[in-house]
Protein backbone atom coordinates (compact mmCIF):
# COMPACT_ATOMS: atom_id res chain seq x y z
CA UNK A 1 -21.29 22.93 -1.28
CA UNK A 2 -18.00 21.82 -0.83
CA UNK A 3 -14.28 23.42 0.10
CA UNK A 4 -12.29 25.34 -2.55
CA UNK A 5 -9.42 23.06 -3.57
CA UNK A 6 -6.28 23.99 -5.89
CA UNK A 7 -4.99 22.44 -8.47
CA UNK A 8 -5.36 21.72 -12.50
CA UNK A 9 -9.07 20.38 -13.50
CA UNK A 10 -8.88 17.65 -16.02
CA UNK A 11 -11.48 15.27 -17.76
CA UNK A 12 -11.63 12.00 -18.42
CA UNK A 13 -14.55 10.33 -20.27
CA UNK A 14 -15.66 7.45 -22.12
CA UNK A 15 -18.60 6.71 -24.86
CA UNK A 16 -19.59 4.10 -26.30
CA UNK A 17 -19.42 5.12 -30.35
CA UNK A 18 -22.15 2.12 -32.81
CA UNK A 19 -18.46 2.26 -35.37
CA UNK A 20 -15.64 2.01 -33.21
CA UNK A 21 -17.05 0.73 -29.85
CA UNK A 22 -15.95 2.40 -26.89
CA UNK A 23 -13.44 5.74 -26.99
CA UNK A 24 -11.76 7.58 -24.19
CA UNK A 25 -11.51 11.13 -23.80
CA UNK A 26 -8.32 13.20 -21.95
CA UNK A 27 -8.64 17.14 -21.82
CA UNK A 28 -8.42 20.58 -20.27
CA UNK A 29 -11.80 20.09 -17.40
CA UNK A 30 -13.87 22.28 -15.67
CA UNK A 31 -15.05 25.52 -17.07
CA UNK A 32 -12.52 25.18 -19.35
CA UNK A 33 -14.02 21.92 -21.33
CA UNK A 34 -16.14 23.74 -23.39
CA UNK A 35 -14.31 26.86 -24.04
CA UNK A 36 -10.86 25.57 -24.77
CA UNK A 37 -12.46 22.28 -26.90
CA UNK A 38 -9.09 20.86 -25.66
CA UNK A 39 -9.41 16.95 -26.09
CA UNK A 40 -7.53 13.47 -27.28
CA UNK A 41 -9.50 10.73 -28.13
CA UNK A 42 -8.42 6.83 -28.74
CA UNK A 43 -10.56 3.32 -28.88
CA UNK A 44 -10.57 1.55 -25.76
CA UNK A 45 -8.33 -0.17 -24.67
CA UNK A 46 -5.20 1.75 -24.61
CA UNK A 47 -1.94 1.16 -23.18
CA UNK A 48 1.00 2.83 -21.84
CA UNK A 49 2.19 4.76 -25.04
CA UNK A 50 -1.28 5.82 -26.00
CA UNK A 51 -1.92 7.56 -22.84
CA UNK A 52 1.40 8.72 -22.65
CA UNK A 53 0.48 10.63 -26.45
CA UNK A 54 -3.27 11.03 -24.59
CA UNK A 55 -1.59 13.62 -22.31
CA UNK A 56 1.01 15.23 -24.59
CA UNK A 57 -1.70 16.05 -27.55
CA UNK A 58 -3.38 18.97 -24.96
CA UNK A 59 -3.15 22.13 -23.86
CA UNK A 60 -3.22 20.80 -20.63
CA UNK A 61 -0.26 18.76 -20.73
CA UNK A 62 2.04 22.35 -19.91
CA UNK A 63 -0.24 23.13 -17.09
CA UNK A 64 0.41 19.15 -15.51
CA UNK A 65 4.43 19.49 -16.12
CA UNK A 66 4.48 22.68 -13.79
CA UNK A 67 3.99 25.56 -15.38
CA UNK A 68 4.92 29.00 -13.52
CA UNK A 69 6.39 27.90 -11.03
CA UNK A 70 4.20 25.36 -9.86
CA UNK A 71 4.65 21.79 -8.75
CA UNK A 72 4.23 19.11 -11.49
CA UNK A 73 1.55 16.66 -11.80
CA UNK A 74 2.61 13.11 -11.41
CA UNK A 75 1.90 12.27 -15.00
CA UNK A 76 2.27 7.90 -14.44
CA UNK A 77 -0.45 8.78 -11.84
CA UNK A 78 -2.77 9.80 -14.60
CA UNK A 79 -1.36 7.80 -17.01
CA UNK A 80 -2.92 4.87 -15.00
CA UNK A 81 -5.89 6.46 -14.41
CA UNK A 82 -6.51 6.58 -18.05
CA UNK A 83 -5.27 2.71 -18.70
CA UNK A 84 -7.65 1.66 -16.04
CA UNK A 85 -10.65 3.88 -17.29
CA UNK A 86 -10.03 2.21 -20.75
CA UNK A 87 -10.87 -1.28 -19.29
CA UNK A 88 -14.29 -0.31 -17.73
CA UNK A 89 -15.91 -1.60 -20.76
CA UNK A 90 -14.50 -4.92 -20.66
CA UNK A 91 -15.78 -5.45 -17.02
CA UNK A 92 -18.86 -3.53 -17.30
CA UNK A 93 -20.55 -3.76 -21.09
CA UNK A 94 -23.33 -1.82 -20.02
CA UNK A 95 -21.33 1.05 -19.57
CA UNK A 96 -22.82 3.58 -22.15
CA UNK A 97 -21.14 6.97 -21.01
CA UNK A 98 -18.83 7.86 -18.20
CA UNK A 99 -17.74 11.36 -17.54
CA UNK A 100 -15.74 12.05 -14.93
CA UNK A 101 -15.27 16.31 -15.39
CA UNK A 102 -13.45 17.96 -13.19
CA UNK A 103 -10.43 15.55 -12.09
CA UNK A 104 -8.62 17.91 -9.16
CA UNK A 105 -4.96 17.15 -10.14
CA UNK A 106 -2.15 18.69 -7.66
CA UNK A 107 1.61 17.48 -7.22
CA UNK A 108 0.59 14.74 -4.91
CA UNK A 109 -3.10 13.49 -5.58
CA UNK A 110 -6.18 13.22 -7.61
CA UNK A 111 -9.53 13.76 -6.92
CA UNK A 112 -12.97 13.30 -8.36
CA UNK A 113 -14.77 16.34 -7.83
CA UNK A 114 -17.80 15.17 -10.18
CA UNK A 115 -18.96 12.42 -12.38
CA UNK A 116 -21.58 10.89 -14.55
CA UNK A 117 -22.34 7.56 -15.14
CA UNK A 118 -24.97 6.18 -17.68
CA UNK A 119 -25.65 2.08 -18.39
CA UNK A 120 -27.85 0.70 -20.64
């Protein structure tokens, strides 16, 4: 059990595909995931411009900019986070799957609320 936190629940994953080697996944998170099937996909690595389009391709991306009034996610924040979650597999080659659903996103932090990790 943990405390209720607020904020805009976002995924981040990454799978090792036997065509294209490792992918990365952005999207909508939390009981949302499956419902809303909101996701971008590219081959890791990526760099600035392809999380940058990452973001922009969801559903989620209107929630992050501030939507109704509320604060905006710090995009370059996440941005980063994706970059750097793209590289795992060069450091770790064992990495297999890595699902990191929900990311707690306010105006001024992220937060891992759960994650899965699988090596071969």
């Amino acid at each position: 059990m943990q405390k209720f936190r607020e904020g805009r629940f976002i995924l981040i994953g990454l799978k090792e595909d036997p065509t294209f080697g490792h992918a990365i996944a952005f999207g909508t998170g939390g009981i949302y995931t499956e419902l809303l099937k909101d996701v971008s996909f590219r081959v890791c690595p990526i760099e600035d411009e392809d999380a940058e389009s990452m973001i922009q391709e969801t559903k989620a991306y209107e929630l992050l900019k501030g939507a109704r009034g509320s604060k905006p996610a710090d995009l370059n924040k996440i941005k980063k986070l994706l970059i750097k979650f793209s590289k795992l597999p060069l450091k770790y080659p064992k990495l297999k799957e890595l699902d990191v659903n929900p990311l707690l996103v306010t105006d001024s932090s992220e937060e891992i609320i759960d994650a899965r990790i699988i090596f071969s």
